[in-house]
Protein backbone atom coordinates (compact mmCIF):
# COMPACT_ATOMS: atom_id res chain seq x y z
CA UNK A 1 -26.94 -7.28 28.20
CA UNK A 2 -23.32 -7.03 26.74
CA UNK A 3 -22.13 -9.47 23.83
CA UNK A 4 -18.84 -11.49 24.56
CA UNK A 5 -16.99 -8.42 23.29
CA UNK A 6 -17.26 -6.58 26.53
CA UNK A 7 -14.32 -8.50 27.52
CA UNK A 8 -11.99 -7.16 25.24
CA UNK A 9 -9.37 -4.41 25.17
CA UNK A 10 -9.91 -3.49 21.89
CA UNK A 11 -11.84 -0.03 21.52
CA UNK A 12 -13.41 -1.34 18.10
CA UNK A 13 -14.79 -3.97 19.63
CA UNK A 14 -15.48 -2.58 22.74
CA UNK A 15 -18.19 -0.41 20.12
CA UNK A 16 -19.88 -2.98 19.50
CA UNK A 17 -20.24 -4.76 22.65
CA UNK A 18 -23.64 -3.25 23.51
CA UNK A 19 -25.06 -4.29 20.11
CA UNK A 20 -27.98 -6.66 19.73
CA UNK A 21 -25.93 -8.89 17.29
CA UNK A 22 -24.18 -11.91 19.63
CA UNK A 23 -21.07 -11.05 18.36
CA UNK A 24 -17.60 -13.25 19.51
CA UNK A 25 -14.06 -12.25 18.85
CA UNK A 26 -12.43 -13.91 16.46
CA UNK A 27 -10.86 -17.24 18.45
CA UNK A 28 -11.66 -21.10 19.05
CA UNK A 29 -15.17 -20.41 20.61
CA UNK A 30 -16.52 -18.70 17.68
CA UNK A 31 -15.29 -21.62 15.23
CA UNK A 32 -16.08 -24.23 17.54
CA UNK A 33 -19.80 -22.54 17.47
CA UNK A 34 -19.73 -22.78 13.90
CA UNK A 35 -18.53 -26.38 13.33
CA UNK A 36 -21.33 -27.41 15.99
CA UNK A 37 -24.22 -25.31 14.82
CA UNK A 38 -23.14 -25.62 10.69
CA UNK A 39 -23.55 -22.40 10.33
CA UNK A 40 -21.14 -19.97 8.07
CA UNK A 41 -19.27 -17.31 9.74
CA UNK A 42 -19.53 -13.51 9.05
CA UNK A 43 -16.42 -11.97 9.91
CA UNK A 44 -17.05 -8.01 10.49
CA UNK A 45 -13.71 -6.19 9.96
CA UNK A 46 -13.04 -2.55 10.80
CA UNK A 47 -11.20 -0.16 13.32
CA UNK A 48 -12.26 2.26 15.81
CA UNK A 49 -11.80 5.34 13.92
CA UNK A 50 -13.08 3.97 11.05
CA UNK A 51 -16.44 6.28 9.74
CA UNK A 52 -18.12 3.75 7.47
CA UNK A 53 -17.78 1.16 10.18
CA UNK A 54 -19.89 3.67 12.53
CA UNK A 55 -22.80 4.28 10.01
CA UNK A 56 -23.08 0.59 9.29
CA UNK A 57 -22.97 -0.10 13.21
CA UNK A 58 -25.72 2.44 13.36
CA UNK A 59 -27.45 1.25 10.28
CA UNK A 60 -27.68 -2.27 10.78
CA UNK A 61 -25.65 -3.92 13.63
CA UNK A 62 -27.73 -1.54 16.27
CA UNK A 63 -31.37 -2.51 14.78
CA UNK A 64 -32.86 -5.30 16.18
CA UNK A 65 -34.20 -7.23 12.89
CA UNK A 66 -31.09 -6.97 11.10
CA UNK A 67 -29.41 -8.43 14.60
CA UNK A 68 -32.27 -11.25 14.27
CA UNK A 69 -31.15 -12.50 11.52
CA UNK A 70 -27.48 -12.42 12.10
CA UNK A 71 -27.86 -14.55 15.40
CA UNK A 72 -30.55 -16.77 13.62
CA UNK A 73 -28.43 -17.78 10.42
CA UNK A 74 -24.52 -16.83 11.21
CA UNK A 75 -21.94 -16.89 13.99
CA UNK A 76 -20.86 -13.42 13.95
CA UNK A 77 -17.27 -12.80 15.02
CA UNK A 78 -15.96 -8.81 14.91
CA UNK A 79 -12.20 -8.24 14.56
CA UNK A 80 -10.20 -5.28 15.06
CA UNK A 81 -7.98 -5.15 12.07
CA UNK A 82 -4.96 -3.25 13.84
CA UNK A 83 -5.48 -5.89 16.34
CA UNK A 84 -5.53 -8.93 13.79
CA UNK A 85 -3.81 -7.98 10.39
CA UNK A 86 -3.69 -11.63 9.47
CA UNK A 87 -7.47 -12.05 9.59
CA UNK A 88 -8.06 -8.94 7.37
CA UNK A 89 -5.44 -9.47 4.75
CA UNK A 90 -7.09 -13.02 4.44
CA UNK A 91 -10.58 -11.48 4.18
CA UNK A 92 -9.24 -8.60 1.99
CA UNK A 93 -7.61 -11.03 -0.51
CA UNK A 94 -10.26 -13.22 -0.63
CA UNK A 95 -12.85 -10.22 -1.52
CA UNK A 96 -10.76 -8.47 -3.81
CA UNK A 97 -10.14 -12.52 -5.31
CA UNK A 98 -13.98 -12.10 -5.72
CA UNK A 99 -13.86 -8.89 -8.00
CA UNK A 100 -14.65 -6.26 -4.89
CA UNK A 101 -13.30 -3.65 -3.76
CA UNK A 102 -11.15 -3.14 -0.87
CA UNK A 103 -12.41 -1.14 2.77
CA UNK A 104 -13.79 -0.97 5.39
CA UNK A 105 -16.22 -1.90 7.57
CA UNK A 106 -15.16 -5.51 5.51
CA UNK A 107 -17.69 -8.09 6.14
CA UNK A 108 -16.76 -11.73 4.81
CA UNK A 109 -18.65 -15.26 4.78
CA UNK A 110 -16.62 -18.19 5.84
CA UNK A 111 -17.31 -22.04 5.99
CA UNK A 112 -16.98 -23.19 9.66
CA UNK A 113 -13.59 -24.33 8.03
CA UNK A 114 -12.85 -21.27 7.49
CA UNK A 115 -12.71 -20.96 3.99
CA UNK A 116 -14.31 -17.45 2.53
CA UNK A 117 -16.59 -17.57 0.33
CA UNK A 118 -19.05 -14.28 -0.63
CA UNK A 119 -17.81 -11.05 1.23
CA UNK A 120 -17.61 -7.39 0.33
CA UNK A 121 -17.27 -4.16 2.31
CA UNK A 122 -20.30 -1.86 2.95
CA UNK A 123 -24.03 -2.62 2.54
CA UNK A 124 -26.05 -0.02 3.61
CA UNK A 125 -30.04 -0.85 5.07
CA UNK A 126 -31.92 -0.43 1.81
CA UNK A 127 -30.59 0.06 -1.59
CA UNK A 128 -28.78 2.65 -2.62
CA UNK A 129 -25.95 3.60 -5.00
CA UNK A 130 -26.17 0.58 -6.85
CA UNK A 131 -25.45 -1.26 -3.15
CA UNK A 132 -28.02 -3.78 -1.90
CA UNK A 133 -29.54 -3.97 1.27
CA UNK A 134 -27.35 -5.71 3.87
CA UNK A 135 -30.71 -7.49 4.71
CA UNK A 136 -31.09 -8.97 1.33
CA UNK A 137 -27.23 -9.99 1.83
CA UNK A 138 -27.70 -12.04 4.87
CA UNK A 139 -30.96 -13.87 3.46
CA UNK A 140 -29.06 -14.83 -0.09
CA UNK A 141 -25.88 -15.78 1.80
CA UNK A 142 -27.94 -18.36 3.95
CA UNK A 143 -30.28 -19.47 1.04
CA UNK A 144 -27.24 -20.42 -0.53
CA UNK A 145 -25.44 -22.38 2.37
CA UNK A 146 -28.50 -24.23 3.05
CA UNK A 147 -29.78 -24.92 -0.34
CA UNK A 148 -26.94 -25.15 -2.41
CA UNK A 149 -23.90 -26.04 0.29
CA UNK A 150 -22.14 -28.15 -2.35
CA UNK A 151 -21.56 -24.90 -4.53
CA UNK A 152 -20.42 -22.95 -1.50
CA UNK A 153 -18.20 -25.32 -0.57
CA UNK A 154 -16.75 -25.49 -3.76
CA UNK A 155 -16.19 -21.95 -4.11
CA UNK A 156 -14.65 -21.45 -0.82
CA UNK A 157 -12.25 -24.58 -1.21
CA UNK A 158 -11.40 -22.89 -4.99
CA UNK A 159 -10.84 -19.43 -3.30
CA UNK A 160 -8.91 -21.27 -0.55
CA UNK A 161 -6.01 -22.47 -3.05
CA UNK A 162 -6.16 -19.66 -4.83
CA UNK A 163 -5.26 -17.39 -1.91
CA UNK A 164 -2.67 -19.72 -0.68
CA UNK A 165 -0.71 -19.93 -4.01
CA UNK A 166 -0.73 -16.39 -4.13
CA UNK A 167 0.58 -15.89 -0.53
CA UNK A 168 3.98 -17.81 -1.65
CA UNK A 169 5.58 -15.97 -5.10
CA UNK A 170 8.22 -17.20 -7.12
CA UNK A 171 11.60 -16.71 -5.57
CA UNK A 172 13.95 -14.38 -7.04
CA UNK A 173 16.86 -15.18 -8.83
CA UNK A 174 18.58 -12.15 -6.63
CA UNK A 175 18.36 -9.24 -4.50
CA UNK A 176 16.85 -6.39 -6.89
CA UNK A 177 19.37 -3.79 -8.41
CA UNK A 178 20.00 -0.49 -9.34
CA UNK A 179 17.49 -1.03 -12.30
CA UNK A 180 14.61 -1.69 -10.14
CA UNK A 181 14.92 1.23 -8.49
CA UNK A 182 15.16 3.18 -11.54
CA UNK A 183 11.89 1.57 -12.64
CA UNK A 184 10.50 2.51 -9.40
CA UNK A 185 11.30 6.14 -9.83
CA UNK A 186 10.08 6.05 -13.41
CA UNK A 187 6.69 4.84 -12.35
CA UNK A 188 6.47 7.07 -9.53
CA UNK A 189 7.57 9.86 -12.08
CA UNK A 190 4.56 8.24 -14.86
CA UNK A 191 1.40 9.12 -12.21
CA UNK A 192 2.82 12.41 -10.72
CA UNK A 193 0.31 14.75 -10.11
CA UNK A 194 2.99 18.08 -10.91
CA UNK A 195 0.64 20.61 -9.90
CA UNK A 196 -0.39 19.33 -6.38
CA UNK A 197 1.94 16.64 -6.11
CA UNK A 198 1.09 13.16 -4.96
CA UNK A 199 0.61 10.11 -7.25
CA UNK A 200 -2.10 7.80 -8.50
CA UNK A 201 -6.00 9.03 -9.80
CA UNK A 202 -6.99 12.35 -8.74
CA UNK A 203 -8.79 11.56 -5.51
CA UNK A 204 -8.76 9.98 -3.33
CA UNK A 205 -5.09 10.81 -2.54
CA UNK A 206 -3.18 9.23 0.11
CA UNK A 207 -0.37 11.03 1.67
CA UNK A 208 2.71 8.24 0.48
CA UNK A 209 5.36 8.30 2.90
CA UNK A 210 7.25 5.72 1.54
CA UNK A 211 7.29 6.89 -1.72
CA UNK A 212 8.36 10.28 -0.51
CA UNK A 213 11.38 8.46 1.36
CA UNK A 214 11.97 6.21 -1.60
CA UNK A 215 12.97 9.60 -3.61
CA UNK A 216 15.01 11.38 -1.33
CA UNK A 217 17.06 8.57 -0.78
CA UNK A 218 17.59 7.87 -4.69
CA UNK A 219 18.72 11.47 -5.20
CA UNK A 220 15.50 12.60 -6.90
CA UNK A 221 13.77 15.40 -4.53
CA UNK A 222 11.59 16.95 -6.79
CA UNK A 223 8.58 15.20 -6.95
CA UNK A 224 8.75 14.66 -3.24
CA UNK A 225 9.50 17.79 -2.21
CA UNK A 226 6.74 19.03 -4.38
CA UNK A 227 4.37 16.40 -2.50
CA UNK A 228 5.61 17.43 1.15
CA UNK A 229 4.97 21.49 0.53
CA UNK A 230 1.26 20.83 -1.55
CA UNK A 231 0.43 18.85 1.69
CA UNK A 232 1.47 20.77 4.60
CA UNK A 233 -0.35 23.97 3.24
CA UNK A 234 -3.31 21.77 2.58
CA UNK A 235 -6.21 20.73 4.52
CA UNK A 236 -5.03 17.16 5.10
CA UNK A 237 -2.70 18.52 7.51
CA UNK A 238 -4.48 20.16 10.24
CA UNK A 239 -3.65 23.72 10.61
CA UNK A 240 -5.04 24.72 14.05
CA UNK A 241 -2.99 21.86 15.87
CA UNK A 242 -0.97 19.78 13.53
CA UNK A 243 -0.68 16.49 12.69
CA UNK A 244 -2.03 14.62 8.84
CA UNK A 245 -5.51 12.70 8.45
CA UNK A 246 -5.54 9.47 6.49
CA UNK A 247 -6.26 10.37 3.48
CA UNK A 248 -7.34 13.72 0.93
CA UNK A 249 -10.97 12.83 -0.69
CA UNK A 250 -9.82 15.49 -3.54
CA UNK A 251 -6.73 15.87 -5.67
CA UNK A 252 -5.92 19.36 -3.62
CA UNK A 253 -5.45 17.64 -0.52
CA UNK A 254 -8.09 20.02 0.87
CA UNK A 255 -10.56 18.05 2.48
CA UNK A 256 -9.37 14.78 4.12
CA UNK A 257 -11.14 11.96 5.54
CA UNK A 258 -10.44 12.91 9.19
CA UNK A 259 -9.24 10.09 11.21
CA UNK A 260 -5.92 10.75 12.43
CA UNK A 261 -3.67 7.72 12.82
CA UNK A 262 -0.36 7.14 14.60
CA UNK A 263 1.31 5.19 11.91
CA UNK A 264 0.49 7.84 9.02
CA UNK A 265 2.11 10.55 11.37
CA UNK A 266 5.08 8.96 12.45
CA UNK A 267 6.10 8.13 9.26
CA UNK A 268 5.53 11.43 7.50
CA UNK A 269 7.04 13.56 10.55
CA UNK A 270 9.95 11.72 8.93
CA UNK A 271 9.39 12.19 6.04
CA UNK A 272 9.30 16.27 6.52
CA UNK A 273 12.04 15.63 8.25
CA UNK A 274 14.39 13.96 5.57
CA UNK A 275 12.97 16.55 3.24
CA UNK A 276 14.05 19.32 5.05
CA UNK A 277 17.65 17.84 5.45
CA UNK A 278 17.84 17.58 1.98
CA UNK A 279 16.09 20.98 0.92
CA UNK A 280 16.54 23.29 4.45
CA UNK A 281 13.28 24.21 3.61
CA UNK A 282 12.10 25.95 7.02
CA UNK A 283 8.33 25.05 6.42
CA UNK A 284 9.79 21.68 6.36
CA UNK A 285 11.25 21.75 9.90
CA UNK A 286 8.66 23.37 11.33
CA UNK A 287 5.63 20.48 10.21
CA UNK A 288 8.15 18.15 11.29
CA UNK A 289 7.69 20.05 15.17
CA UNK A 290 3.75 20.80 14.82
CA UNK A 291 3.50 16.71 13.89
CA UNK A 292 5.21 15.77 16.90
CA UNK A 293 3.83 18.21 18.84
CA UNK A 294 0.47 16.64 17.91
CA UNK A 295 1.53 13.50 18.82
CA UNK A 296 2.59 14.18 21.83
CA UNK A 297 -0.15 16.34 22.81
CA UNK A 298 -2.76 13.81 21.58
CA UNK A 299 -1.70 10.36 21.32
CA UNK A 300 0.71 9.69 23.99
CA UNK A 301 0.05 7.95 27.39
CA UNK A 302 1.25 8.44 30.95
CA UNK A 303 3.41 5.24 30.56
CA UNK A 304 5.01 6.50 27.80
CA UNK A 305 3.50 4.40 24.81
CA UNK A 306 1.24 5.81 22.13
CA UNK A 307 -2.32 5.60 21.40
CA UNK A 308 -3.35 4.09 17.97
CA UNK A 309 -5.85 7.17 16.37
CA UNK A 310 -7.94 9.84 16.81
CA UNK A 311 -11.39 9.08 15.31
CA UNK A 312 -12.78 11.08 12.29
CA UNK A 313 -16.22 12.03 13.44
CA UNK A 314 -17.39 13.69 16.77
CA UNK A 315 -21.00 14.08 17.93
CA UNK A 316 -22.06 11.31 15.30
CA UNK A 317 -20.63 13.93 12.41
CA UNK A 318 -18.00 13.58 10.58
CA UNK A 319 -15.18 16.65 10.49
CA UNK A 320 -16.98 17.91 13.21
CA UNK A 321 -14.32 18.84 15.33
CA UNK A 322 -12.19 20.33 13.12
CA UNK A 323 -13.73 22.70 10.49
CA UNK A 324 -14.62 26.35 11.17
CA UNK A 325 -17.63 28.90 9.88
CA UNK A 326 -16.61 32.08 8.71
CA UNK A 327 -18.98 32.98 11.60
CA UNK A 328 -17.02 31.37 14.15
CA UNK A 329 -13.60 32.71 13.02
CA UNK A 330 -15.38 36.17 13.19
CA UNK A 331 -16.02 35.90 16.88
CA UNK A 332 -12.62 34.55 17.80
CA UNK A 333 -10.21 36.21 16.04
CA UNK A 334 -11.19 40.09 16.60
CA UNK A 335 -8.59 42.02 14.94
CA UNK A 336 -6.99 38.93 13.15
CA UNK A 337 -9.82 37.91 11.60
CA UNK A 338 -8.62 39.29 7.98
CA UNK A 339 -5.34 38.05 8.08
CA UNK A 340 -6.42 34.88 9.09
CA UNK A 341 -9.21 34.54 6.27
CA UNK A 342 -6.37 35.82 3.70
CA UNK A 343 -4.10 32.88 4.96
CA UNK A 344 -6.65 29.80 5.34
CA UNK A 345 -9.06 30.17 2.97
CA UNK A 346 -11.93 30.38 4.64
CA UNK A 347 -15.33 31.89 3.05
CA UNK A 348 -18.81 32.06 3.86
CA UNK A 349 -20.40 29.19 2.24
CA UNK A 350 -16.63 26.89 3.15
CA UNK A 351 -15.34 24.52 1.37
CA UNK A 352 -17.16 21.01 3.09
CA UNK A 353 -20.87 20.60 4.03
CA UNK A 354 -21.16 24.81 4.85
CA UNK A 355 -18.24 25.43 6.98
CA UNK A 356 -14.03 25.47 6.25
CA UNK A 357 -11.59 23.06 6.34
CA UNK A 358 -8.59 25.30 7.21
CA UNK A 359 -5.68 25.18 4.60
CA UNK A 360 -2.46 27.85 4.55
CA UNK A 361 -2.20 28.96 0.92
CA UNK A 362 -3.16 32.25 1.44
CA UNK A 363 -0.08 35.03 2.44
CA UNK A 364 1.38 34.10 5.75
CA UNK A 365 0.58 36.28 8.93
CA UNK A 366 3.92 37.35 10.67
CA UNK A 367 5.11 35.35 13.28
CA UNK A 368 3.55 36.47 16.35
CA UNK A 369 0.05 36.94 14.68
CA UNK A 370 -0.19 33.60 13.37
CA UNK A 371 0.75 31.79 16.51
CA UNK A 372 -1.86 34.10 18.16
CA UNK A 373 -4.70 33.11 15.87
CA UNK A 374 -3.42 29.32 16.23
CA UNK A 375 -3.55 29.61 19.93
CA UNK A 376 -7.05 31.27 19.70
CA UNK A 377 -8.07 28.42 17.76
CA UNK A 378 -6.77 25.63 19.55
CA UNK A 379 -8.11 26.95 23.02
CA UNK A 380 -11.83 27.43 21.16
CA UNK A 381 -11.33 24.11 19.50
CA UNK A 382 -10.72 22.43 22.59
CA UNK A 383 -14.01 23.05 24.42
CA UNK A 384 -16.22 21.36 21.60
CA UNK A 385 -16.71 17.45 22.01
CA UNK A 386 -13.14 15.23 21.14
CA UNK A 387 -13.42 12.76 18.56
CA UNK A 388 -13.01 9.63 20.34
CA UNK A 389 -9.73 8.20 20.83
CA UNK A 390 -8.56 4.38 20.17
CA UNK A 391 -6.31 4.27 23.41
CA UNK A 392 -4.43 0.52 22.24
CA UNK A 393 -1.05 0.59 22.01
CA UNK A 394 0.10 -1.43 19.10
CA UNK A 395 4.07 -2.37 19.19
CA UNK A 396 4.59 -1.96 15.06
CA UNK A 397 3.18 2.12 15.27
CA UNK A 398 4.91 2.52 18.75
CA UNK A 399 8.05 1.36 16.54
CA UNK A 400 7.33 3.88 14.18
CA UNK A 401 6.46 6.92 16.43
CA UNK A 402 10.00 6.24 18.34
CA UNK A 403 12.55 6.39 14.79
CA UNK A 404 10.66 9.66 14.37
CA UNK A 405 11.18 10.68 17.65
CA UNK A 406 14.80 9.68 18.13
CA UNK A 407 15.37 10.94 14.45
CA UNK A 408 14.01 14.39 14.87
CA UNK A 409 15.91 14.97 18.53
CA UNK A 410 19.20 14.00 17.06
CA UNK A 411 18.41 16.11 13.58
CA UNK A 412 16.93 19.06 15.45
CA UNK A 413 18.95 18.84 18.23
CA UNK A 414 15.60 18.74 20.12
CA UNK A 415 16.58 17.00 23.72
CA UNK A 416 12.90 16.30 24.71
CA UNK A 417 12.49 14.09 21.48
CA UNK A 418 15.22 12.12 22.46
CA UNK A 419 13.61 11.58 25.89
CA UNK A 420 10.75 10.67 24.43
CA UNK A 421 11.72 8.07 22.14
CA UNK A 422 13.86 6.45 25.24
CA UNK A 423 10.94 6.47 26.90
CA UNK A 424 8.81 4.74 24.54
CA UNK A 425 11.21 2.07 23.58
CA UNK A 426 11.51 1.34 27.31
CA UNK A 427 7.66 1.13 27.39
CA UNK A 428 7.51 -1.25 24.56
CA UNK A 429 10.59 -3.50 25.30
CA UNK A 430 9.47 -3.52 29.48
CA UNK A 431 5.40 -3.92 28.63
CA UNK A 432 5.02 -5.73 25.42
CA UNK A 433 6.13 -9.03 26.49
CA UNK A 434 4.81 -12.31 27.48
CA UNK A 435 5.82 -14.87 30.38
CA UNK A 436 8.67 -15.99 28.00
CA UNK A 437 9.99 -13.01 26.93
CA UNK A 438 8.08 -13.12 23.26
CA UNK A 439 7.07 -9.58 21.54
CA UNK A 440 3.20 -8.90 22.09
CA UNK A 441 1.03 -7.04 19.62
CA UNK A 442 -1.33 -4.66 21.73
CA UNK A 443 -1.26 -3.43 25.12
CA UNK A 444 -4.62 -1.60 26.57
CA UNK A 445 -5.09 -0.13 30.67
CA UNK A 446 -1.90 -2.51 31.79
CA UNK A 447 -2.82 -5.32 29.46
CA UNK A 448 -1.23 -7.20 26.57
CA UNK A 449 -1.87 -9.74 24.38
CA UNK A 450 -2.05 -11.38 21.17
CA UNK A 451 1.52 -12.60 19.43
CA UNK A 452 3.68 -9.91 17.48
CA UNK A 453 3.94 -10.15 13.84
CA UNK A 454 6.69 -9.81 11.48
CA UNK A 455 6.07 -6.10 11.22
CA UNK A 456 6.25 -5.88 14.93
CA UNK A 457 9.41 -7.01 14.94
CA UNK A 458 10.82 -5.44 11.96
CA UNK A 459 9.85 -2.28 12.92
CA UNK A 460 10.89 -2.16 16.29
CA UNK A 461 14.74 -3.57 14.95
CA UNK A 462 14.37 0.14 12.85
CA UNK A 463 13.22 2.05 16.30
CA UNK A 464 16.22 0.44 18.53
CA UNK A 465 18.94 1.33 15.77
CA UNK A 466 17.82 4.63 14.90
CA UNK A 467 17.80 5.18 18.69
CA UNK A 468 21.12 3.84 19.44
CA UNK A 469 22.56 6.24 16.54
CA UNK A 470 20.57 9.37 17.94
CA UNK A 471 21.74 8.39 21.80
CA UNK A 472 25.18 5.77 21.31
CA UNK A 473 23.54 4.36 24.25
CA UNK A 474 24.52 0.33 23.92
CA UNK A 475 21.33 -0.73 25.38
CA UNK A 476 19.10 -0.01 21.83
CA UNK A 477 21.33 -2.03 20.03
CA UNK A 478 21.64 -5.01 22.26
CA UNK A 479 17.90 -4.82 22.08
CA UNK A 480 17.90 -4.32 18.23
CA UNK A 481 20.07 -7.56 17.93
CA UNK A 482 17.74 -9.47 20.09
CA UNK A 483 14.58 -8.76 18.26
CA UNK A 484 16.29 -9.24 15.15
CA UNK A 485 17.30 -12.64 16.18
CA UNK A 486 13.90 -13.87 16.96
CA UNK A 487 12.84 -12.77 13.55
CA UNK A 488 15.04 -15.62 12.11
CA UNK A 489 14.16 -17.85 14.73
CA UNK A 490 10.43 -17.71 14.26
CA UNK A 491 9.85 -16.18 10.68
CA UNK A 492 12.10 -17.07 8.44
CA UNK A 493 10.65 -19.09 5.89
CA UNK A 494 13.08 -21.86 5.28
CA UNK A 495 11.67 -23.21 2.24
CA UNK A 496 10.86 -19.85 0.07
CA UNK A 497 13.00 -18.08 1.63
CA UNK A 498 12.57 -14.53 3.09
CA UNK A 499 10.36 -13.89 5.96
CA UNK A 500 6.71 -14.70 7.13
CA UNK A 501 4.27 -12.63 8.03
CA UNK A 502 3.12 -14.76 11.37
CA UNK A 503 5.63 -16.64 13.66
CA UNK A 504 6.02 -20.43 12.97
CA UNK A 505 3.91 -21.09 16.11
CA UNK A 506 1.41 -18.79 15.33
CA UNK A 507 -2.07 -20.36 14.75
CA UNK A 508 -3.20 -21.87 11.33
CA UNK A 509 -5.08 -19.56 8.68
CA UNK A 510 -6.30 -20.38 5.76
């Protein structure tokens, strides 16, 4: 029988509604079960195209004795992160507070007051890497709250104060200047990877879209241009049918962790696209098109909104759906087969777990040949099993998806863009609203819910004015104006100043 999650709209928690554990979304029924039964809370974190979160659903929260003693000793409560960013940065803070590390699946223990107090990310079912079992977890955790409560308690009040002093900083005695910037630069320029471009430790390597912007903007293009051509000839971007994954697991950006979110694509098709107006790069323009052209392929929806990822595994496998063996190629590509080996890469024994994750470092076929082998690709590629999709439309990435949109149809003079970002505004702005007119966070199969968040509402402001300069159509910026307006209305902090990230009537964290 289905947990309370099957009445959801959220695809991650729709996963989990068939799972032995009685798990409740996060709300008043699940605290309300705490307080009365005086039991902690463990608050399961993760997203639907999240990989880890699928092994430990298949690990533990599908096998009956580990369910057992969930339901016997905790309330259990899932949450969507994309859904509820102000339940995971709590939980996030409050583990990495604890000395762990950030991720997820995240799975925190709260008082019924909600007050964390032991959490971390993933336990796998017996010990392993220097992890213990998630079994031996659970039993400590509730040895603990019912022999030693005073100590919990203690900890999670401590934890509690700590976490909100650190949620207000010091004002500013002004707006930052020209010499924070130049800091920022220097930094960036400090942990520059030169060779492949990127910043930070070798791997794993995120692609950093805002530090990429951040450059171009300050006059300094080298390091991000550097960045944008390393990663659109790597594997990170997808070759066969464009588009970026989440993250590189090596300092090449060859292999990536293979989720494919909406955010991370939106903001890097604009960030090709800034590049290339600085550097008329070609290969610039043209990852700007086979981004989009993902997107739209992909991610969008007959109502004109736009999914929230494409998940990283496929048939229980990770990659699955997008790597190639040098066997395959052979049998697709005929006569292109050697051009297309020279330009991706590929080998015999590949580059992850036997088979090739497609890069383009290789010399370039000519035009017509390497559209061909893309199409013969992309046609074989679509007969194998999808990853599955997370088909919630969340108002911040919508924001996102239509400035890239609207900015790439007025740069490229590409008409259909423009149409596109019209239409998703008018989605957003027509669909994302409540009985009072209030910005909603997530929409699913003609539902939404959930109140908007600052980022909601910031980004959308962005969308409507980089719209109204792409179009000059009035309507964007009336909007822009209105949405701006409610952001001082209902999160300006009037004490601190700046902004909050949860409206004033939003309900009360810790």
């Amino acid at each position: 029988m289905p947990n309370a999650l099957a009445d959801e709209t959220s695809p991650y928690l729709l996963q989990h509604k068939d799972n032995p554990v009685d798990w409740l979304p996060w709300g008043p029924e699940a605290l309300a079960r705490a307080r009365a039964l005086d039991r902690p809370l463990l608050v399961s974190i993760g997203y639907s195209a999240c990989h880890w979160c699928h092994v430990m659903e298949r690990e533990s929260f599908e096998d009956i004795e580990t369910a057992a003693l969930m339901n016997a000793r905790f309330v259990c409560v899932k949450v969507d992160r994309e859904e509820r960013p102000d339940v995971d940065a709590i939980c996030m803070d409050a583990v990495q507070a604890m000395g762990g590390h950030g991720g997820w699946p995240l799975n925190v223990f709260l008082t019924p007051d909600q007050q964390p107090f032991f959490g971390g990310t993933y336990w796998p079912p017996e010990a392993r890497h220097g992890l213990p079992p998630f079994r031996a977890v659970l039993a400590a955790v509730a040895e603990a709250w019912e022999q030693r409560r005073d100590e919990v308690v203690a900890q999670g009040a401590q934890l509690a104060r700590h976490l909100a002093a650190s949620a207000t900083p010091p004002a500013a005695d002004g707006p930052p200047g020209r010499g924070a910037l130049g800091a920022a630069v220097e930094s960036l320029r400090a942990t520059f990877d030169a060779q492949w471009g990127g910043w930070g430790a070798p791997a794993p390597k995120f692609p950093a879209a805002s530090a990429i912007e951040l450059l171009l903007a300050l006059g300094e293009p080298e390091m991000a241009l550097t960045t944008l051509e390393r990663m659109a000839s790597g594997g990170i971007c997808d070759q066969v049918g464009g588009g970026f994954a989440r993250y590189s697991v090596d300092r090449t950006w060859t292999v990536p962790h293979f989720e494919k979110m909406l955010y991370d694509n939106a903001l890097l098709a604009r960030a090709y696209l800034h590049g290339w107006l600085v550097s008329r790069e070609p290969r610039l323009a043209s990852t700007v098109v086979q981004t989009l052209e993902f997107v739209l392929r992909e991610l969008r929806g007959p109502e004109g909104g736009f999914a929230s990822s494409l998940d990283a595994d496929s048939e229980g496998v990770e990659g699955r759906f997008y790597v190639w063996t040098l066997a395959e190629l052979r049998s697709l590509l005929g006569d292109d087969l050697e051009a297309a080996v020279a330009w991706t890469g590929a080998t015999a024994s590949g580059n992850f777990e036997g088979a090739n994750v497609l890069e383009a470092r290789g010399p370039e076929p000519p035009p017509g040949q390497r559209e061909r082998i893309r199409a013969a690709l992309l046609e074989a590629r679509a007969a194998r099993v999808r990853p599955g999709l997370d088909d919630k439309r969340l108002t911040s990435w919508n924001a996102l998806a239509i400035a890239a949109f609207a900015d790439a149809g007025a740069a490229l003079r590409h008409q259909e863009y423009l149409d596109v970002a019209r239409d998703a505004a008018a989605f957003v702005l027509g669909e994302l609203r409540d009985g009072e007119g209030l910005l909603l966070r997530t929409w699913k199969d003609g539902r939404a819910r959930l109140g908007a968040y600052l980022e909601d509402h910031a980004f959308l402001v962005e969308a409507l004015v980089v719209l109204y300069e792409a179009t000059f159509e009035p309507r964007w910026l009336a909007a822009a104006r209105e949405t701006a307006d409610a952001i001082l209305e209902r999160f300006a902090d009037r004490e601190h100043g700046g902004f909050l990230s949860t409206a004033s009537d939003h309900e009360a964290l810790v």
